[in-house]
Protein backbone atom coordinates (compact mmCIF):
# COMPACT_ATOMS: atom_id res chain seq x y z
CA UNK A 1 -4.53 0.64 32.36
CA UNK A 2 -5.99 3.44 30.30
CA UNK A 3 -4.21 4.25 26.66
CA UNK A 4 -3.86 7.39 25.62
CA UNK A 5 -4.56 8.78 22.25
CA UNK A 6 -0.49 9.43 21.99
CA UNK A 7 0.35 6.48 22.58
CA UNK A 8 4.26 6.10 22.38
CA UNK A 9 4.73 2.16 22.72
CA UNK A 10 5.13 -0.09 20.05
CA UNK A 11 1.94 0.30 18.29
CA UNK A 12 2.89 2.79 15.71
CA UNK A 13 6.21 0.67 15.54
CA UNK A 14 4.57 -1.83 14.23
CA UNK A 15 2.58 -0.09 11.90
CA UNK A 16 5.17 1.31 10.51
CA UNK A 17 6.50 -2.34 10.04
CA UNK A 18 3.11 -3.27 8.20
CA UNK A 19 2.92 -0.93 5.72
CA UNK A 20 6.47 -1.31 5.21
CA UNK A 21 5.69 -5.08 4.63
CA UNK A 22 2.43 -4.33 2.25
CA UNK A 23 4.94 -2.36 -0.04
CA UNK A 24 7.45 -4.87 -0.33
CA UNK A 25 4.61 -7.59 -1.00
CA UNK A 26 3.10 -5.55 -3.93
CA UNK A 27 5.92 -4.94 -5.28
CA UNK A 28 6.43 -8.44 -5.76
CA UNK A 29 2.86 -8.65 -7.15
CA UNK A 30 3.44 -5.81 -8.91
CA UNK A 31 6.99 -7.15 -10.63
CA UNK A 32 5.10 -11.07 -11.05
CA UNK A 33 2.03 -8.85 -12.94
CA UNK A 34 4.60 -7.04 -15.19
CA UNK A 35 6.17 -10.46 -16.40
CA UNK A 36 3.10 -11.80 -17.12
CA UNK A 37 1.67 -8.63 -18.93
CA UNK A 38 4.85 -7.00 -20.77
CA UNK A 39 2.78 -7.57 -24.29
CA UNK A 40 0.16 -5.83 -22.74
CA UNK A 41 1.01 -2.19 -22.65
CA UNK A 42 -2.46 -1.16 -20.90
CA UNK A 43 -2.41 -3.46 -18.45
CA UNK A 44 1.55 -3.29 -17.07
CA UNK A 45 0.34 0.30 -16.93
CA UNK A 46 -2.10 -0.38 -14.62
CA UNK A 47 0.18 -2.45 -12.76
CA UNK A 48 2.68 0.02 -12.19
CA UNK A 49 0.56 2.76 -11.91
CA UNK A 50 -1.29 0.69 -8.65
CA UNK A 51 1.86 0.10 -7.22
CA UNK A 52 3.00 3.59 -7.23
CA UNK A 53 -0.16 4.70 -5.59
CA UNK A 54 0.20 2.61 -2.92
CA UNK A 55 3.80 3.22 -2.55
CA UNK A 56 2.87 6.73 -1.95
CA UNK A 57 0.23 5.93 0.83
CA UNK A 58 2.85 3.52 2.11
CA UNK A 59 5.74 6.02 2.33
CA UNK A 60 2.66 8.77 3.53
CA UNK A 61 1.74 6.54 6.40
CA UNK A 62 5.44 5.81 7.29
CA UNK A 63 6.72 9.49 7.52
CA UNK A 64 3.62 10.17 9.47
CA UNK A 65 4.26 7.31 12.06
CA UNK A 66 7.05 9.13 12.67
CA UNK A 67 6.21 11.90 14.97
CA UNK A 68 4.93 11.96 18.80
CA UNK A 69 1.30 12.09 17.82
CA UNK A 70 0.51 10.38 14.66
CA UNK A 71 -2.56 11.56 12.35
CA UNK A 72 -5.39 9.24 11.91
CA UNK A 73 -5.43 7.44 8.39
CA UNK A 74 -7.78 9.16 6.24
CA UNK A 75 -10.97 7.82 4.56
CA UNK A 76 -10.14 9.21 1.39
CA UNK A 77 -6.14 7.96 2.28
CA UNK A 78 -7.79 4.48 3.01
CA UNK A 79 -10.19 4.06 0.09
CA UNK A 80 -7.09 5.13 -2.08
CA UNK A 81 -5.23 2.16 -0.52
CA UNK A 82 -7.87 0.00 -0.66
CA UNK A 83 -8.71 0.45 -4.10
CA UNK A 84 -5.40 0.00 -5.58
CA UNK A 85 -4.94 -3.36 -3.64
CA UNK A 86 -8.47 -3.80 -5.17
CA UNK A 87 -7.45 -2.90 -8.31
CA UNK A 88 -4.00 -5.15 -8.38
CA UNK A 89 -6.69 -7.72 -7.94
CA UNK A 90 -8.65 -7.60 -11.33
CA UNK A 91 -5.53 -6.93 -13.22
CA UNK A 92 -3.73 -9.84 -11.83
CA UNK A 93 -7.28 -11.59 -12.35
CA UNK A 94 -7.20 -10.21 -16.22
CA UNK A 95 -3.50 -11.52 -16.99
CA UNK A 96 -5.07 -14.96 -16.15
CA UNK A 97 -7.22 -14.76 -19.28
């Protein structure tokens, strides 16, 4: 069976579901990361500023997922993504010191 670049199964379904799930998992991170650094103005900035990023290229990706044909994901949309999960990283790795 050959797929088709508009694929209308259950693929972008569950897409949709994985970046729905990557949200709600930051924001966990991303609420655990605030506790930890509430006397540290810069870095609960950080925190919240990450998670807001990728909330946006969460909800982007969603509404997109949407339609008959869905757009590709990015580079620039990607490294965005991947940098903020990157950069939840080091700041979680910071409140540890």
């Amino acid at each position: 069976m050959r797929l088709l670049a508009g694929d209308g199964g259950l693929q972008p379904e569950r897409t949709r579901l994985a970046w729905r799930r990557t949200v709600l998992s930051s924001a966990v991170v991303t609420l655990i990361g605030a506790r930890l650094c509430v006397r540290e103005p810069l870095l609960l900035a950080g925190v919240v500023i990450s998670w807001l990023v990728l909330l946006r290229v969460g909800f982007w990706r969603v509404a997109s997922m949407g339609v008959p044909h869905p757009t590709r994901l990015l580079l620039p949309t990607a490294l965005l993504a991947a940098g903020t999960v990157l950069l939840l990283a080091v700041l979680g790795l910071l409140t540890l010191l």
